[in-house]
C-alpha atoms as a PDB file:
ATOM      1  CA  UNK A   1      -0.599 -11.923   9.302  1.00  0.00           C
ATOM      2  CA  UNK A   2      -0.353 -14.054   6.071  1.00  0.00           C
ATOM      3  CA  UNK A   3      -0.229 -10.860   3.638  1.00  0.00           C
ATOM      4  CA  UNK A   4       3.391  -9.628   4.276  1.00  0.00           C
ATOM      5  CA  UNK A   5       2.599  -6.467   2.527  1.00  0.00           C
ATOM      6  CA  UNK A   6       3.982  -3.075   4.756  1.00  0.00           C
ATOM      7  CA  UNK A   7       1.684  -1.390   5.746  1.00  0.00           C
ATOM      8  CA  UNK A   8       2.922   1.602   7.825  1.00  0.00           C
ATOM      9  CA  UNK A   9       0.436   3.283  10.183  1.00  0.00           C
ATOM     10  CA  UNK A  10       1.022   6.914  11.700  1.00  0.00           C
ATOM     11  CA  UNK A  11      -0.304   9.269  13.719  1.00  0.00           C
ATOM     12  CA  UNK A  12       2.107  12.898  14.104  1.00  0.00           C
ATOM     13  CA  UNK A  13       1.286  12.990  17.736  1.00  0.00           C
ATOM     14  CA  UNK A  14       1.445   9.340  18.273  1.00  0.00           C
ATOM     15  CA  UNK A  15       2.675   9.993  22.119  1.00  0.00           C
ATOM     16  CA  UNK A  16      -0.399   9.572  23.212  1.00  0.00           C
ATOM     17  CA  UNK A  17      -0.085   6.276  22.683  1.00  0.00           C
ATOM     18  CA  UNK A  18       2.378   5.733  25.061  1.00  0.00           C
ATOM     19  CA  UNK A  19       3.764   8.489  26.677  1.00  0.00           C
ATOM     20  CA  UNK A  20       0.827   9.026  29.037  1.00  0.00           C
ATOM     21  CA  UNK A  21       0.277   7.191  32.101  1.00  0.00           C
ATOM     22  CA  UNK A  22      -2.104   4.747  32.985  1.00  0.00           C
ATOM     23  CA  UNK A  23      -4.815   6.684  34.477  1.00  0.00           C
ATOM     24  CA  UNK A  24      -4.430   9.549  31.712  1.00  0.00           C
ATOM     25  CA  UNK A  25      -4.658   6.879  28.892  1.00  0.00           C
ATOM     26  CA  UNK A  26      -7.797   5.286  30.323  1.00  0.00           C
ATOM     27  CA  UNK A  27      -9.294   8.867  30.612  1.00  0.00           C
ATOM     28  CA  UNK A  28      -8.325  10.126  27.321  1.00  0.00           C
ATOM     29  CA  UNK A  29      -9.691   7.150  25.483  1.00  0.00           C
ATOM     30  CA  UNK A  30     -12.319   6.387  27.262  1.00  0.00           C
ATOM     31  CA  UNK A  31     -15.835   7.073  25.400  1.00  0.00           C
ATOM     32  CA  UNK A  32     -13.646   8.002  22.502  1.00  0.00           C
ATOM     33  CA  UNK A  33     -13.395   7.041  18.484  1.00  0.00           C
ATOM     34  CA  UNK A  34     -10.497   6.358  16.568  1.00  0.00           C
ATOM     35  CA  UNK A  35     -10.186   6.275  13.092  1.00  0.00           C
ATOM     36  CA  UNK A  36      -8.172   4.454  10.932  1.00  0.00           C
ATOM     37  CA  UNK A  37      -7.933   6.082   7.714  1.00  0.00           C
ATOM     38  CA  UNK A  38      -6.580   3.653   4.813  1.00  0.00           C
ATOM     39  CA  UNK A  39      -5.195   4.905   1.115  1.00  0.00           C
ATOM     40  CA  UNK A  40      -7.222   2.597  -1.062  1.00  0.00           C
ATOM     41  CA  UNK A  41     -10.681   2.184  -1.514  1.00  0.00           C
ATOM     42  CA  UNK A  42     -12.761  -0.535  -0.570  1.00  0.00           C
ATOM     43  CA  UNK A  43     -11.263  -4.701  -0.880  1.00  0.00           C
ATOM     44  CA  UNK A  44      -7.716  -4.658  -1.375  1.00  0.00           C
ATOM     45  CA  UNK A  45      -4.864  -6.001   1.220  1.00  0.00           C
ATOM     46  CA  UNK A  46      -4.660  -1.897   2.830  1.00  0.00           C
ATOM     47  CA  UNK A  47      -8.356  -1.918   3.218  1.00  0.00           C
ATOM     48  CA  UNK A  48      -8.256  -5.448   4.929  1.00  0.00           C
ATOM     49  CA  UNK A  49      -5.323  -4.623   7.013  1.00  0.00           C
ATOM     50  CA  UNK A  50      -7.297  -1.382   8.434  1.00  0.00           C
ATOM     51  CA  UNK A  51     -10.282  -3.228   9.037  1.00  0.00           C
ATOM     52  CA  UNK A  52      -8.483  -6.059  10.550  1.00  0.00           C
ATOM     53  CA  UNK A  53      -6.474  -3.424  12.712  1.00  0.00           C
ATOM     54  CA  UNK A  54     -10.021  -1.475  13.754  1.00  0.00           C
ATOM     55  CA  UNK A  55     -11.325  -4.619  14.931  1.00  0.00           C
ATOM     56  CA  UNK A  56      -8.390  -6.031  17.541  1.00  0.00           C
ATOM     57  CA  UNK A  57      -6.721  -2.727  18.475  1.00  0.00           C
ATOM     58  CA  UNK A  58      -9.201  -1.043  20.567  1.00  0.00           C
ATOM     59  CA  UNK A  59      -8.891  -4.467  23.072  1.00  0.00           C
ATOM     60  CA  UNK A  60      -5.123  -2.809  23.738  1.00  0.00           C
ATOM     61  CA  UNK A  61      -6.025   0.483  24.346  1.00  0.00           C
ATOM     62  CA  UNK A  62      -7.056   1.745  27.721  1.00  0.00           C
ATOM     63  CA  UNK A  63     -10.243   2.700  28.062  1.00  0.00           C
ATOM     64  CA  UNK A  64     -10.961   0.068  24.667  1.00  0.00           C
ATOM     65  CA  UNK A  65     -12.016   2.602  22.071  1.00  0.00           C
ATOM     66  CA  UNK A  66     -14.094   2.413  19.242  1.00  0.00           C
ATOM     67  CA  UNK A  67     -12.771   1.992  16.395  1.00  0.00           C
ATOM     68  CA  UNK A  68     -13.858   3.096  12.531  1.00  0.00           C
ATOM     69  CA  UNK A  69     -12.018   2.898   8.913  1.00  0.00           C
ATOM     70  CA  UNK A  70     -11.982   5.623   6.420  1.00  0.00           C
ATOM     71  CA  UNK A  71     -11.053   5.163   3.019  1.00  0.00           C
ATOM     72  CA  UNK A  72      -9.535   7.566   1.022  1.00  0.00           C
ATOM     73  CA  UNK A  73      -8.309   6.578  -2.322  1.00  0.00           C
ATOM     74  CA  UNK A  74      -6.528   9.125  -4.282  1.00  0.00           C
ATOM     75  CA  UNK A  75      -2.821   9.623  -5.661  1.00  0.00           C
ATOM     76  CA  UNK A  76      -1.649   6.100  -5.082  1.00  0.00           C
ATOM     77  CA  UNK A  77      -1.609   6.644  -1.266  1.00  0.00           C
ATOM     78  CA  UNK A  78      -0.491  10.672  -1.735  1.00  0.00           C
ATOM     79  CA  UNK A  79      -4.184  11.975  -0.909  1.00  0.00           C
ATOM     80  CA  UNK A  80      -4.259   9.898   2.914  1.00  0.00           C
ATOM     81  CA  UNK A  81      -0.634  10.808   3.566  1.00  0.00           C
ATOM     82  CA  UNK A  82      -1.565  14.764   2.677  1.00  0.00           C
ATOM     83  CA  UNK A  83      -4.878  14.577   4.567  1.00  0.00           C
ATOM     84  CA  UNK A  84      -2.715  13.446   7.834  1.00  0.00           C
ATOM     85  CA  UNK A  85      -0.036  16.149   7.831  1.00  0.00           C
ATOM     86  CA  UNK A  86      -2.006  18.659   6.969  1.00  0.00           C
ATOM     87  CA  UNK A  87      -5.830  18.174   8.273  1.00  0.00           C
ATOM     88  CA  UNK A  88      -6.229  15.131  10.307  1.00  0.00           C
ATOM     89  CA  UNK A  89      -6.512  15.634  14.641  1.00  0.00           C
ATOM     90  CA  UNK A  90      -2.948  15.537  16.119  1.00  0.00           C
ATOM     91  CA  UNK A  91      -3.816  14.144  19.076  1.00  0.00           C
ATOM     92  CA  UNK A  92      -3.784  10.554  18.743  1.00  0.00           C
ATOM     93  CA  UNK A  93      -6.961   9.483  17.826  1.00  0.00           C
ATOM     94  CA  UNK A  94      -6.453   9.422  13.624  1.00  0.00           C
ATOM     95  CA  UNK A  95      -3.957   6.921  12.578  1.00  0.00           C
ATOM     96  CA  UNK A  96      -3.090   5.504   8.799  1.00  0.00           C
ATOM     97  CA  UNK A  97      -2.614   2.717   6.956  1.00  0.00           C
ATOM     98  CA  UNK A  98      -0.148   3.523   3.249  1.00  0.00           C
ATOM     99  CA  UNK A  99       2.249   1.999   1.174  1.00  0.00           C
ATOM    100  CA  UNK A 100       5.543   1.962   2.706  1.00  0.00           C
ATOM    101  CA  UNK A 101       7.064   3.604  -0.950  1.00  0.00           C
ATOM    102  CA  UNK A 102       5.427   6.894   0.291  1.00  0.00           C
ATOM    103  CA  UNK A 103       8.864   8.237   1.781  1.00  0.00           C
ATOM    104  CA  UNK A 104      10.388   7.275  -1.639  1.00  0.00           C
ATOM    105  CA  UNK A 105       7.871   8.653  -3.585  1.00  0.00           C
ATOM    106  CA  UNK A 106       8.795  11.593  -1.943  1.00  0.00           C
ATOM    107  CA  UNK A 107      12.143  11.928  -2.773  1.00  0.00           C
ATOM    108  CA  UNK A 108      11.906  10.394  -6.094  1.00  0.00           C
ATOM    109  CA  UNK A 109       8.864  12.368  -7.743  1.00  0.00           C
ATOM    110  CA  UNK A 110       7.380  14.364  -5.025  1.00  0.00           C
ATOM    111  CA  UNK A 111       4.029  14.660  -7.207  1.00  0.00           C
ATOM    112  CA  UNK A 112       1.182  16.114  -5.372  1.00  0.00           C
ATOM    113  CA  UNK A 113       3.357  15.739  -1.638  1.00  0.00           C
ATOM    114  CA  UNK A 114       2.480  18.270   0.727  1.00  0.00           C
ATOM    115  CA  UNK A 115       3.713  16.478   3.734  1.00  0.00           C
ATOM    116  CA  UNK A 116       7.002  15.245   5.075  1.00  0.00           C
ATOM    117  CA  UNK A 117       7.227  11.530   5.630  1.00  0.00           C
ATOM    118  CA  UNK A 118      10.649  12.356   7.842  1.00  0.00           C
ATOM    119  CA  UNK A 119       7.819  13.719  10.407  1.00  0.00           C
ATOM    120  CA  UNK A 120       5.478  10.923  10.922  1.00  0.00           C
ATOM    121  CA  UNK A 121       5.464   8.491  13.834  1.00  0.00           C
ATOM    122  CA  UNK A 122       5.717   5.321  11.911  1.00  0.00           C
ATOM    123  CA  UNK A 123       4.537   3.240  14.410  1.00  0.00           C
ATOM    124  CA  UNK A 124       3.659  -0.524  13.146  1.00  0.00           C
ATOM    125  CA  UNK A 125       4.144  -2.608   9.764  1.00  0.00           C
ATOM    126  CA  UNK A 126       2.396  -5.744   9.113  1.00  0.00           C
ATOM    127  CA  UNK A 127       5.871  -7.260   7.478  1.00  0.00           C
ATOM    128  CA  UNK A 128       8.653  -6.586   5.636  1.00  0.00           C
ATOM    129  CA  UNK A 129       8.104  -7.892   1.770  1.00  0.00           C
ATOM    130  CA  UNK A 130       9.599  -7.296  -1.970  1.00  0.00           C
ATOM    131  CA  UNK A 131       7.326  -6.184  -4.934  1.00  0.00           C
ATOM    132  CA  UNK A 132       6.894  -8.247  -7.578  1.00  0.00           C
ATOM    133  CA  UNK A 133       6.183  -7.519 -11.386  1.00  0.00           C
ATOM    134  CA  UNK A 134       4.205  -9.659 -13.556  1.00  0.00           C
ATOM    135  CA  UNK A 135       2.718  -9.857 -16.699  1.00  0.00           C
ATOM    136  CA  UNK A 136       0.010 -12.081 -18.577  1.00  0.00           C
ATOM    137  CA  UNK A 137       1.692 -14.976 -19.444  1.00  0.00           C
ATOM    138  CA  UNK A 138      -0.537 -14.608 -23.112  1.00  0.00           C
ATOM    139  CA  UNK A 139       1.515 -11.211 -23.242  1.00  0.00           C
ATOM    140  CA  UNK A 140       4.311 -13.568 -24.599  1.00  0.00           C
ATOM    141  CA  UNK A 141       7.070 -11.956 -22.066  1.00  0.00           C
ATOM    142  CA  UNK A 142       8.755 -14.342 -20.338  1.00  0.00           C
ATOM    143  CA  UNK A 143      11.766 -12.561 -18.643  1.00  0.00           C
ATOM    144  CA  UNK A 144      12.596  -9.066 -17.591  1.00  0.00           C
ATOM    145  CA  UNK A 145      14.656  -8.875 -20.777  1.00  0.00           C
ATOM    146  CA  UNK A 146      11.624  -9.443 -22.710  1.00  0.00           C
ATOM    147  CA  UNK A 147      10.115  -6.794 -21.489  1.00  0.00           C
ATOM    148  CA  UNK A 148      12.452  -4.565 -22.847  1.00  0.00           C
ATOM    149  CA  UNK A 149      11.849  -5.871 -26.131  1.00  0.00           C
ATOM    150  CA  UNK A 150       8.311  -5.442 -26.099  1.00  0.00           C
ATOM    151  CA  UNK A 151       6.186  -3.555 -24.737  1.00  0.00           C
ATOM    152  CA  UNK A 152       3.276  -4.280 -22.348  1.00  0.00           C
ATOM    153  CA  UNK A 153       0.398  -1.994 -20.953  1.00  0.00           C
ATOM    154  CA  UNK A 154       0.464  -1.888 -17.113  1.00  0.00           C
ATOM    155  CA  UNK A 155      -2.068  -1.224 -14.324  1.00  0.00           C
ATOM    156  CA  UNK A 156      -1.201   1.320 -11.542  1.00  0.00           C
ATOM    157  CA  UNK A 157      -3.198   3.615  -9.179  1.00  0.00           C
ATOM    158  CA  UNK A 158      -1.800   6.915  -8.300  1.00  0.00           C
ATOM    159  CA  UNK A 159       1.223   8.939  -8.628  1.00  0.00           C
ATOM    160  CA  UNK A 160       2.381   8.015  -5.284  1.00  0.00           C
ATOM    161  CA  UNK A 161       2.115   4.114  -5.332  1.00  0.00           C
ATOM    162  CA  UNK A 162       4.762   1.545  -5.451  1.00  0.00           C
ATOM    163  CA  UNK A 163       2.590  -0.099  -8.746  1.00  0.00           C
ATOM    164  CA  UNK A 164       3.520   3.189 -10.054  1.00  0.00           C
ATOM    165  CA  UNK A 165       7.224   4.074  -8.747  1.00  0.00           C
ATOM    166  CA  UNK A 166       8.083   0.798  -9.690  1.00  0.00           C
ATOM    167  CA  UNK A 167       7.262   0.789 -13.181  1.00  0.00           C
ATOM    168  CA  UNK A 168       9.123   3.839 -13.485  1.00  0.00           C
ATOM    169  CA  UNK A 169      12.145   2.955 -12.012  1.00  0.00           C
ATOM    170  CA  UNK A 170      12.072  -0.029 -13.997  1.00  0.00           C
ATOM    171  CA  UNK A 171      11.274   1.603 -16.898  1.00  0.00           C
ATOM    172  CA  UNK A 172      14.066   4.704 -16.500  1.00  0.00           C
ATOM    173  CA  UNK A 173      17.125   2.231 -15.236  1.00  0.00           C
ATOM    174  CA  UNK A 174      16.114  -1.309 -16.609  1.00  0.00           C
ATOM    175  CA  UNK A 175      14.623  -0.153 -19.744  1.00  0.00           C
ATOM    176  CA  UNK A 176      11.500  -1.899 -19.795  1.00  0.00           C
ATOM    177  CA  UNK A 177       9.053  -1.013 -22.048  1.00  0.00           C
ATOM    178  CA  UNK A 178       6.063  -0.469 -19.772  1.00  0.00           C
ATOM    179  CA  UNK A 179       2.806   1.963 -20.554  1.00  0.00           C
ATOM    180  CA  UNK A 180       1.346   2.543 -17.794  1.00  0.00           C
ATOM    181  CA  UNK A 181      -2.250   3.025 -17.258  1.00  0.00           C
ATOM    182  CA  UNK A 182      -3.424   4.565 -14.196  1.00  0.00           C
ATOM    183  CA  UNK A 183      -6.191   6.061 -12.248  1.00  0.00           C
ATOM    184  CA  UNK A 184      -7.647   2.664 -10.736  1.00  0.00           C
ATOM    185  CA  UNK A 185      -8.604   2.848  -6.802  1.00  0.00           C
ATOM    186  CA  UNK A 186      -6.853  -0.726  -5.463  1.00  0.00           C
ATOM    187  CA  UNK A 187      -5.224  -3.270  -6.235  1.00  0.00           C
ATOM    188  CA  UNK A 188      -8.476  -5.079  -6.618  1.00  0.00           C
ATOM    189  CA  UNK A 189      -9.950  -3.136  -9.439  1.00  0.00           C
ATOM    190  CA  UNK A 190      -6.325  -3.719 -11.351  1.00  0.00           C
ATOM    191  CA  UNK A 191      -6.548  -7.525 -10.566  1.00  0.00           C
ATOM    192  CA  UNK A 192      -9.822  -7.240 -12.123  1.00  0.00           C
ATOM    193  CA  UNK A 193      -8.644  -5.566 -15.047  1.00  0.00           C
ATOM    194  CA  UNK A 194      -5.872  -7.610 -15.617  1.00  0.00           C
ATOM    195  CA  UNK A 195      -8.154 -10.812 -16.043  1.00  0.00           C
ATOM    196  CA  UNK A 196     -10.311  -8.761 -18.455  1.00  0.00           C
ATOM    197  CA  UNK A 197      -7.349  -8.102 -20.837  1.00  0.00           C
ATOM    198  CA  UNK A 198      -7.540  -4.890 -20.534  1.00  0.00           C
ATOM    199  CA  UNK A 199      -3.794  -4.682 -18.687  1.00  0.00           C
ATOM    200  CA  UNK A 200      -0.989  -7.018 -19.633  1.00  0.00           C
ATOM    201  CA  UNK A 201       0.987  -6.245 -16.433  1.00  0.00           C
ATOM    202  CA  UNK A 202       1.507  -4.597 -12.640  1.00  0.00           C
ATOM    203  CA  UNK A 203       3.384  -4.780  -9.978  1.00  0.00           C
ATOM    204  CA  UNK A 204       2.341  -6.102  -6.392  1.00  0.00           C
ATOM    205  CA  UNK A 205       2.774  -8.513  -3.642  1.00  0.00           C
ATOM    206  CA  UNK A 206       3.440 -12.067  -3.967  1.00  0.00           C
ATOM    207  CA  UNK A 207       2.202 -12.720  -0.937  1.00  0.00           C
ATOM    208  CA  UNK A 208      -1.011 -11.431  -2.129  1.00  0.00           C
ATOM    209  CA  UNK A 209      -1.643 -12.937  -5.216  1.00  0.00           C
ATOM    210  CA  UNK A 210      -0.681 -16.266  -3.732  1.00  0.00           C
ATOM    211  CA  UNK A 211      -3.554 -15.552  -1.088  1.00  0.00           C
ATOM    212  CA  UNK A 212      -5.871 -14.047  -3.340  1.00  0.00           C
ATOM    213  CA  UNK A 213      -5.626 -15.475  -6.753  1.00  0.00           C
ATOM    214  CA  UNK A 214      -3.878 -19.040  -6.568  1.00  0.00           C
ATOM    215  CA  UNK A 215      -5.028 -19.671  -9.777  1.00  0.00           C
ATOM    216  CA  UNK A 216      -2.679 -16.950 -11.210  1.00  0.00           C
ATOM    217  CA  UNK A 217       0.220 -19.440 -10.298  1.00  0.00           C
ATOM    218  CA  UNK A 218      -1.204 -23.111 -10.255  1.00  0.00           C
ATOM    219  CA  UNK A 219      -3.086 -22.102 -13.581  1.00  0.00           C
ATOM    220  CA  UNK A 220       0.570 -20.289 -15.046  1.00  0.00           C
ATOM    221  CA  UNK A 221      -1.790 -17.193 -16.312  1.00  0.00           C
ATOM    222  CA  UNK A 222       1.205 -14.869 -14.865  1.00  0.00           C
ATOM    223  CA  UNK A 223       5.071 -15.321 -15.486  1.00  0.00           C
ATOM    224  CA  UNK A 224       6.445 -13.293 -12.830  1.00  0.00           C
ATOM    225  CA  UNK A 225       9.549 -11.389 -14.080  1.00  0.00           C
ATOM    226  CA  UNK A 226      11.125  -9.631 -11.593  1.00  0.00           C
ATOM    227  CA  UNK A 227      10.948  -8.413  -7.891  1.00  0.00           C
ATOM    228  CA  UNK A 228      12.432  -5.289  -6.104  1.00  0.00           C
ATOM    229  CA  UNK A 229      13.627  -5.431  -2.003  1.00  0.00           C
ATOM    230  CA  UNK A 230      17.198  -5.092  -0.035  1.00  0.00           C
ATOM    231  CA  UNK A 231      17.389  -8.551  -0.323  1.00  0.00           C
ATOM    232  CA  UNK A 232      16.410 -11.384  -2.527  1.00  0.00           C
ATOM    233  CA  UNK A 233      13.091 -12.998  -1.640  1.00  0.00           C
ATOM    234  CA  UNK A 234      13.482 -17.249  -1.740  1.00  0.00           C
END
């Protein structure tokens, strides 16, 4: 798909998606709903990868399911990945859609984890991408060494997101001077935010904001400073 944002999705008894046999599969699904439960809240690339997911899946599934989306926003993906260790069915039929920094989050912070990422079945991404940060260009920081110059204030959701992880990391090894303001539900509502001035800066997918906002870049209203991956993104 053209956001190459990971998105992993899990289930912890995700055999029953294919260790069953025909016949069983078609029986077990049959009549059944699934439910795709996504970390954000509503708009947002998550919340369109679930829905996108909910509507094709089912056709690949014997017995074709239905399929629903549940979002639950909360801890910068920590609340969804809790709920599914801890509460959701195990049996197949609940499956997620997070931020792929979950498993470092874990080892990094481990703020408000009560699951263990090692024992998900992470079972599909929708592409492999690096983070970006960027900042206002009217925030007069032009290069990552600016940054740690001046400061900037900077959107992120919860404690387990990559908007915040990143900033941290960034912060802690780089030296930036990023304040981070959190709390907000998606990346939509910190888009929003950061075109009403009241955020100089985040971190995100290029991918995304070259979807989403194309203004950002035709219209130079972002300088983007940085980006964080295995490998350097052309």
């Amino acid at each position: 798909m053209i956001r190459a944002l990971i998105i992993a999705a899990f289930a912890l008894a995700a055999a029953s998606f294919h260790a069953v046999s025909p016949a069983a599969a078609d029986a077990f699904y049959a009549g059944k709903t699934l439910t795709v439960v996504t970390s954000t809240g509503a708009g947002g690339t998550y919340d369109l990868t679930a829905r996108l997911l909910a509507r094709h899946l089912p056709r690949y599934l014997d017995g074709t399911p239905t399929m629903v989306v549940q979002n639950m926003p909360g801890g910068g993906h920590v609340l969804a990945s809790n709920y599914m260790y801890n509460v959701a069915p195990k049996d197949g039929t609940t499956i997620a859609t997070v931020n792929n920094i979950i498993p470092l989050h874990q080892v990094v912070s481990g703020v408000g984890v009560r699951f263990d990422a090692a024992k998900f079945s992470w079972i599909g991404s929708t592409g492999p991408k690096n983070s970006v940060a960027y900042v206002l260009t009217s925030s007069g920081i032009k290069t990552i060494d600016d940054a740690t110059k001046k400061s900037a204030i900077l959107g992120a959701s919860g404690a387990g997101s990559s908007t915040i992880v990143y900033a941290n990391l960034m912060n802690n090894l780089v030296g930036t001077k990023f304040k981070l303001v959190t709390g907000y539900k998606s990346v939509s509502e910190i888009d929003i935010a950061l075109m009403r001035g009241e955020i100089e800066a985040s971190t995100g997918s290029y991918m995304s904001i070259l979807v989403d906002h194309p203004d950002w870049i035709s219209q130079k209203k972002v300088v983007f400073i940085s980006q964080m991956g295995a490998e350097r993104d052309k």
